[in-house]
N, C-alpha and C. Protein backbone atom coordinates (compact mmCIF):
# COMPACT_ATOMS: atom_id res chain seq x y z
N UNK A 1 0.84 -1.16 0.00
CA UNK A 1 0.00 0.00 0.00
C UNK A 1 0.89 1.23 0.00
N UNK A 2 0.17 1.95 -1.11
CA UNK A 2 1.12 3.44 -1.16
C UNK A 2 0.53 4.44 0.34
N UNK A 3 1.95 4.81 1.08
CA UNK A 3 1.72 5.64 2.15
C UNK A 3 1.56 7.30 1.50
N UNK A 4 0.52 8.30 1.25
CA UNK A 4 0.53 9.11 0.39
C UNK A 4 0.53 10.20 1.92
N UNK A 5 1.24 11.30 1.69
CA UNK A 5 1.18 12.75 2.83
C UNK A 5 0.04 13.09 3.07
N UNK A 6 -0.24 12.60 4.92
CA UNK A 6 -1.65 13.68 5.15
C UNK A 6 -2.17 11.67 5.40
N UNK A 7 -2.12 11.18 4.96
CA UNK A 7 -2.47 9.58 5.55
C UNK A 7 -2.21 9.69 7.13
N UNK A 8 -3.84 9.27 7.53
CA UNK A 8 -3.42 9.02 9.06
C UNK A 8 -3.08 7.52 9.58
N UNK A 9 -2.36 7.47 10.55
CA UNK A 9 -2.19 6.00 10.88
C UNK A 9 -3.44 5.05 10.88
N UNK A 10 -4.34 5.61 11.45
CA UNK A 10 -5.91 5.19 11.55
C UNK A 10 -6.22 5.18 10.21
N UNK A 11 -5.98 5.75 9.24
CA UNK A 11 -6.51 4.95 7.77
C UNK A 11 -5.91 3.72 6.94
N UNK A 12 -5.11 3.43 7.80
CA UNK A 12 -4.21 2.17 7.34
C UNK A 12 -5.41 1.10 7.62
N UNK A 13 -4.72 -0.11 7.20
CA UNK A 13 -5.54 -1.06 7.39
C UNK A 13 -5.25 -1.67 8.57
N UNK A 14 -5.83 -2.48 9.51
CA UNK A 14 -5.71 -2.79 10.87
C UNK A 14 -4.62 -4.15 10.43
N UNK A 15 -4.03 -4.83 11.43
CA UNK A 15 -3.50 -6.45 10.72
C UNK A 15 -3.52 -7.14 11.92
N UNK A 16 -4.20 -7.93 11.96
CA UNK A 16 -4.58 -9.13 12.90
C UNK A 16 -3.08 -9.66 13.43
N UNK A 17 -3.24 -9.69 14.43
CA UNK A 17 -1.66 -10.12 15.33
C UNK A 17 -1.93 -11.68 14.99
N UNK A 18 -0.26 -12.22 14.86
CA UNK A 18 -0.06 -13.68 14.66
C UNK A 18 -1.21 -14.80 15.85
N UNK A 19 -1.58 -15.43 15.37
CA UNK A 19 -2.10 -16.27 16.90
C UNK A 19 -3.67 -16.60 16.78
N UNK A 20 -4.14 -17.07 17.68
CA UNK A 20 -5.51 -16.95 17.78
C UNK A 20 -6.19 -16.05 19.53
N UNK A 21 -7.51 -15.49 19.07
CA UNK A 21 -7.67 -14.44 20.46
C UNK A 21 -8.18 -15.92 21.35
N UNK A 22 -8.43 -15.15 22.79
CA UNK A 22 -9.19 -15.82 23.55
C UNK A 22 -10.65 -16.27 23.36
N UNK A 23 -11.47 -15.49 22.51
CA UNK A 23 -12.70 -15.68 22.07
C UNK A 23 -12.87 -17.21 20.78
N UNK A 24 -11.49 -16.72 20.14
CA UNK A 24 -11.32 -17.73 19.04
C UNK A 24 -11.16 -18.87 19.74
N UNK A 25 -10.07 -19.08 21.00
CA UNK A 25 -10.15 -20.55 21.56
C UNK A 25 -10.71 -21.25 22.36
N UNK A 26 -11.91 -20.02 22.40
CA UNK A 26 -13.30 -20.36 23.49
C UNK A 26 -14.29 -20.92 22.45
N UNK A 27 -14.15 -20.63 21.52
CA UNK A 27 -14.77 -21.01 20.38
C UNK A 27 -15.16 -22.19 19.33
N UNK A 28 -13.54 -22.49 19.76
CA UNK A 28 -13.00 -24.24 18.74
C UNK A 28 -13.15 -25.09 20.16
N UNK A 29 -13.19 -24.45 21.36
CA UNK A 29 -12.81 -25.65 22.51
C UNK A 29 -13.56 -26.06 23.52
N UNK A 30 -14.46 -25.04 23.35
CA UNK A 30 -15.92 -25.20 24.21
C UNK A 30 -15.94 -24.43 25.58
N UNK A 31 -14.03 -24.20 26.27
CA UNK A 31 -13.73 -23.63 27.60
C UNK A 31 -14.34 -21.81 27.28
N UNK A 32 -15.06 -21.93 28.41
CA UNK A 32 -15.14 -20.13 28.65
C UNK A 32 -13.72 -19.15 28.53
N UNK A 33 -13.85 -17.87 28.34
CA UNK A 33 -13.00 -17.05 28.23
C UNK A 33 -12.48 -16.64 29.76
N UNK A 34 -13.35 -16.88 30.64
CA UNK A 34 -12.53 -17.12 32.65
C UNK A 34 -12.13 -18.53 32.67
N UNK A 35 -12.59 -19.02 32.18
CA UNK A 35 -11.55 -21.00 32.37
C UNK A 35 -10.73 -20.41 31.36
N UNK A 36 -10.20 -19.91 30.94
CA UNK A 36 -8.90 -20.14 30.23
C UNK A 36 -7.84 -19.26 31.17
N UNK A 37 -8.65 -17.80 31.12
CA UNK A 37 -7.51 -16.85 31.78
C UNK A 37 -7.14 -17.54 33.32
N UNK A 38 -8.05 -18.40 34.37
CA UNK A 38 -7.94 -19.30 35.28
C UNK A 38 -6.60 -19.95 35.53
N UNK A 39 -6.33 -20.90 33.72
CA UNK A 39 -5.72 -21.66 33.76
C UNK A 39 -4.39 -21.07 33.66
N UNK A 40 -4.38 -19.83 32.48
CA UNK A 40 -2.93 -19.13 33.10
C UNK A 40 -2.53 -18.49 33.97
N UNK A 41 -3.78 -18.14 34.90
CA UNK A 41 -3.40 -17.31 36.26
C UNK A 41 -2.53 -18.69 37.38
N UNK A 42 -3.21 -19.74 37.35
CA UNK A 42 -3.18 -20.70 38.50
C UNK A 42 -2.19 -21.55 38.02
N UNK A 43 -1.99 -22.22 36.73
CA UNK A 43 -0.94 -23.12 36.24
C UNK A 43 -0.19 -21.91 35.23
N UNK A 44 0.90 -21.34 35.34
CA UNK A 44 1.33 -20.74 34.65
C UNK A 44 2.47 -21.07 33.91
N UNK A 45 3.04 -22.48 34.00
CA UNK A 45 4.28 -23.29 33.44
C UNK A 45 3.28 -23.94 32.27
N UNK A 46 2.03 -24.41 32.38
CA UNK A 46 1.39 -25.33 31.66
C UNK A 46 1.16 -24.22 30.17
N UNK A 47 1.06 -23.07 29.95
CA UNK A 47 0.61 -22.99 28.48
C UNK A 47 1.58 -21.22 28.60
N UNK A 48 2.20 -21.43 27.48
CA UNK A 48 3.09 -19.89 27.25
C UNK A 48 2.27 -19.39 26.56
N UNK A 49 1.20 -18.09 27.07
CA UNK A 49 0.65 -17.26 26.30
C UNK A 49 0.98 -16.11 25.73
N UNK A 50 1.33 -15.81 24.82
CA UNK A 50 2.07 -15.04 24.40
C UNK A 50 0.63 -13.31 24.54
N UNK A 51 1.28 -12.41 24.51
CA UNK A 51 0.53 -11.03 24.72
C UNK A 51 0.93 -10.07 23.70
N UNK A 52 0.32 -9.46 23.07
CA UNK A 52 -0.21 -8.30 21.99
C UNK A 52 0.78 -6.95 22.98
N UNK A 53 1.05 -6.36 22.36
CA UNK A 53 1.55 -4.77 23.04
C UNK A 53 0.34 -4.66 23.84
N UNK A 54 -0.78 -4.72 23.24
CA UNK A 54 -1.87 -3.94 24.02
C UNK A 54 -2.21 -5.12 25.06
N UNK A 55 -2.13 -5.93 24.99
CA UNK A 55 -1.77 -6.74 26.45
C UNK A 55 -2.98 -8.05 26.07
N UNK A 56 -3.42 -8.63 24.50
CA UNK A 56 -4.38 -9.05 24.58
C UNK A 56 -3.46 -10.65 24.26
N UNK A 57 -4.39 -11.50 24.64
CA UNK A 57 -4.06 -12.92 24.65
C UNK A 57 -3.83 -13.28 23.26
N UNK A 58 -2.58 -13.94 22.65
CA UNK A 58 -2.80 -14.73 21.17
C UNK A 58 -2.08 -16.32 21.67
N UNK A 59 -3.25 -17.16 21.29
CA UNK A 59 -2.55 -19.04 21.36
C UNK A 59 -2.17 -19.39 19.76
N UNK A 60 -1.61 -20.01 20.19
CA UNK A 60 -0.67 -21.02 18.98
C UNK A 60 -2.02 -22.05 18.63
N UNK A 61 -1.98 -22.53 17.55
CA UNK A 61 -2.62 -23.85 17.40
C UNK A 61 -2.11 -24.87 18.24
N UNK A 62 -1.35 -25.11 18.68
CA UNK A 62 -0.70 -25.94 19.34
C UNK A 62 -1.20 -25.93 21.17
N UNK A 63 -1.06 -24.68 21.51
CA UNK A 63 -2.26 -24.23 22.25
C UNK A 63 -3.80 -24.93 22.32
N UNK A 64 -4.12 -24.83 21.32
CA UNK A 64 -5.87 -25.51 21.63
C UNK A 64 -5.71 -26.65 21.50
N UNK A 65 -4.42 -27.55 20.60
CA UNK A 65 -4.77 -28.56 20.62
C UNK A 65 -4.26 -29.56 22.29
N UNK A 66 -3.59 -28.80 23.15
CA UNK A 66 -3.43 -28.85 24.38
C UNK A 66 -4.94 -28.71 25.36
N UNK A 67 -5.51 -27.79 25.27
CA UNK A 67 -6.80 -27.67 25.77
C UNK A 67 -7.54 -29.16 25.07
């Protein structure tokens, strides 16, 4: 995409962070979006969740297929 002068950052196009959200793996797995955050609050060796700048949850496929 051509960046043209006077383009605001906000007119860019958004781009989905690598991963899947918490909603997405509440989704394929049947666990609520508090049973998951649960499981990384209380077992926190059991699943590396990786975090967005803005602090939001992304799982690996590898991830759900653990759940």
């Amino acid at each position: 995409m051509e960046v043209r002068p006077g383009l605001l950052e906000a007119d860019l196009p958004r781009l989905k962070p690598p991963g899947l959200s918490i909603a997405e793996v509440s989704r394929r797995t049947g666990i609520s979006p508090s049973t998951l955050r649960f499981y990384e609050r209380e077992m926190p060796g059991l699943f590396l969740i990786r975090k967005t700048p803005g602090g939001h949850r992304r799982y690996s496929a590898a991830d759900v297929e653990r759940f």
